[in-house]
Protein backbone atom coordinates (compact mmCIF):
# COMPACT_ATOMS: atom_id res chain seq x y z
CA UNK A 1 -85.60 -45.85 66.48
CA UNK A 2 -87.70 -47.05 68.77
CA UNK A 3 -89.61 -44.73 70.96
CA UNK A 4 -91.11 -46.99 74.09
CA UNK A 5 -87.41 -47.08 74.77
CA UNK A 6 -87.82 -43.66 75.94
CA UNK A 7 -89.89 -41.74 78.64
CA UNK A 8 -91.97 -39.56 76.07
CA UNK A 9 -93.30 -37.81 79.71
CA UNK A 10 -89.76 -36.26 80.18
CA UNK A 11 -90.17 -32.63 78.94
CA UNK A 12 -86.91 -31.78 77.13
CA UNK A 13 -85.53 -28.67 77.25
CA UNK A 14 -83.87 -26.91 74.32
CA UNK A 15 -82.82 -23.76 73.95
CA UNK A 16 -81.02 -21.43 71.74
CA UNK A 17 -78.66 -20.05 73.69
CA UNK A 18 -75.50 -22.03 75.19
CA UNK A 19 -77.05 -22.73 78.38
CA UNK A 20 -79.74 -23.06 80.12
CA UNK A 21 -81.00 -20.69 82.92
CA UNK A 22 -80.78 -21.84 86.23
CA UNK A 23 -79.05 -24.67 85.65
CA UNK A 24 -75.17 -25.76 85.30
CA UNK A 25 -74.09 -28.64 82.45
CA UNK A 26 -72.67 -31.23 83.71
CA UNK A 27 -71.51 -33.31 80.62
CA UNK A 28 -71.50 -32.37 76.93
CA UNK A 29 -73.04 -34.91 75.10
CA UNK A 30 -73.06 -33.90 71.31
CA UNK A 31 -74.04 -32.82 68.23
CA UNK A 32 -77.94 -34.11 67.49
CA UNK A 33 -80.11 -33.53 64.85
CA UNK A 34 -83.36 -33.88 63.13
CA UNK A 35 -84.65 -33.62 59.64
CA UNK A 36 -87.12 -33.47 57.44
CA UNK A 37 -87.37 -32.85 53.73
CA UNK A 38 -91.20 -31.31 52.84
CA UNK A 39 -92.35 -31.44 48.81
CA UNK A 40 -94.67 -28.16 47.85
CA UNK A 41 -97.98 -29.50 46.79
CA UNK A 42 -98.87 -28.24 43.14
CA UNK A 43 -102.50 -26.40 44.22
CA UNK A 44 -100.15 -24.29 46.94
CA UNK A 45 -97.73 -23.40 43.82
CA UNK A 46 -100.17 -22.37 41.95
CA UNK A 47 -101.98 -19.98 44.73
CA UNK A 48 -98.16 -18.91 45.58
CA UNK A 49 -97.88 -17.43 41.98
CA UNK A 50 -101.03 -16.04 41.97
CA UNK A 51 -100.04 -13.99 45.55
CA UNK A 52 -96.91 -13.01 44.32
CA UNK A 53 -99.15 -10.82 42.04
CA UNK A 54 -101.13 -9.26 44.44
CA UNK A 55 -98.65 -9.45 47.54
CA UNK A 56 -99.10 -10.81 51.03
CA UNK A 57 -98.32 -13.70 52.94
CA UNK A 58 -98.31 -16.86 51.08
CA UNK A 59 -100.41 -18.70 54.67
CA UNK A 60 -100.44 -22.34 53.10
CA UNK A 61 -96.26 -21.89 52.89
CA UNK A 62 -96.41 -20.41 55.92
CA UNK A 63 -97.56 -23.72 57.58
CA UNK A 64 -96.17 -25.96 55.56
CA UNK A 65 -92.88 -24.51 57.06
CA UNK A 66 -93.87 -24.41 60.82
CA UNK A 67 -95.05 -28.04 60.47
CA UNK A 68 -91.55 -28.81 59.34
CA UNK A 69 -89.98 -27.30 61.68
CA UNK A 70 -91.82 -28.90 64.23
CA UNK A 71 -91.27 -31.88 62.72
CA UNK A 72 -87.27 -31.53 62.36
CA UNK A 73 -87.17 -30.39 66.31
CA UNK A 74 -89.56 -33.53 67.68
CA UNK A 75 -86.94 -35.82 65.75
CA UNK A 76 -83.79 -33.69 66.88
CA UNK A 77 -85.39 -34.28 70.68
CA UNK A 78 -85.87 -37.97 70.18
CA UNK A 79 -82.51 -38.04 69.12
CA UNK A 80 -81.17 -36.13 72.09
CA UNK A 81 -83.42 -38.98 74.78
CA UNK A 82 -81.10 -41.75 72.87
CA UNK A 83 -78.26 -39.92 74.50
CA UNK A 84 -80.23 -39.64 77.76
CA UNK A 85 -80.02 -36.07 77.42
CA UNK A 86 -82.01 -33.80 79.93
CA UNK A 87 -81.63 -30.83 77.39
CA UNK A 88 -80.24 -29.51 74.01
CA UNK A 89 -78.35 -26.29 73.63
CA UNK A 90 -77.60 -24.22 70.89
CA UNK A 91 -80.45 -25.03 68.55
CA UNK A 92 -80.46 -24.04 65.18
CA UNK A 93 -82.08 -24.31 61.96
CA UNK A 94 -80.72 -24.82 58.54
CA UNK A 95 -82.30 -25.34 55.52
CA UNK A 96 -81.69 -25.96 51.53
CA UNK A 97 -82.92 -26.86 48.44
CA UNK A 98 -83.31 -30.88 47.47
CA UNK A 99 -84.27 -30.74 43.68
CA UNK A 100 -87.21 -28.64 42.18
CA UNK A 101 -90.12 -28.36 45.09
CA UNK A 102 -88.36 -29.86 47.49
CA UNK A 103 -86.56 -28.50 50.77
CA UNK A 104 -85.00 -29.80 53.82
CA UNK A 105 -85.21 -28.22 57.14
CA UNK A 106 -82.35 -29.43 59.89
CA UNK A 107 -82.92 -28.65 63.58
CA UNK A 108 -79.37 -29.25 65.43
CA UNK A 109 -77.91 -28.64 68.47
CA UNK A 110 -75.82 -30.04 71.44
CA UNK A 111 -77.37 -32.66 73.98
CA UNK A 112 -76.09 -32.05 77.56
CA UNK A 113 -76.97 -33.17 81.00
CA UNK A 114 -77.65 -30.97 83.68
CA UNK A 115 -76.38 -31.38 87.21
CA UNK A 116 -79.12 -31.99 89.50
């Protein structure tokens, strides 16, 4: 992938809902995705069971996860500037287990232009 192929300035849109506000679609141009598969780091296991004793949040999970999300949508958006997209629709977020400590998270959604 290379990314001085594509104007990093354009702000893409994306959205969860089918369209976008304000604006019509013009062309549906499809399904695009990003991933990325995060491994838990051993110290954060070990502080994880120790919560689990006492309760609350679990904070070094808790960003591990955001930054992967991140992560999966920045990749599903350069994917969606390959199509010359001006916004993806639809976004959603899967996720599943790889093998022991390891998990995928998948951003996807539908690339579209938007009429002018």
């Amino acid at each position: 992938m290379d990314l001085n192929k594509h104007d990093m300035t354009k702000k893409m849109i994306y959205t969860n809902t089918e369209m976008v506000p304000g604006r019509e679609i013009s062309e549906v141009l499809g399904v695009v995705t990003g991933n990325v598969v995060q491994t838990k780091h051993v110290g954060k296991d070990i502080l994880a069971v120790l919560r689990s004793v006492v309760g609350g949040e679990i904070t070094g999970y808790t960003q591990m996860l955001t930054e992967a999300r991140q992560k999966a949508i920045s990749r599903m958006v350069i994917a969606a500037r390959e199509l010359d997209a001006d916004a993806v629709v639809s976004l959603r977020f899967t996720t599943i287990s790889i093998m022991t400590n390891a998990s995928e998270i998948l951003a996807y959604g539908t690339a579209v232009k938007l009429k002018d």
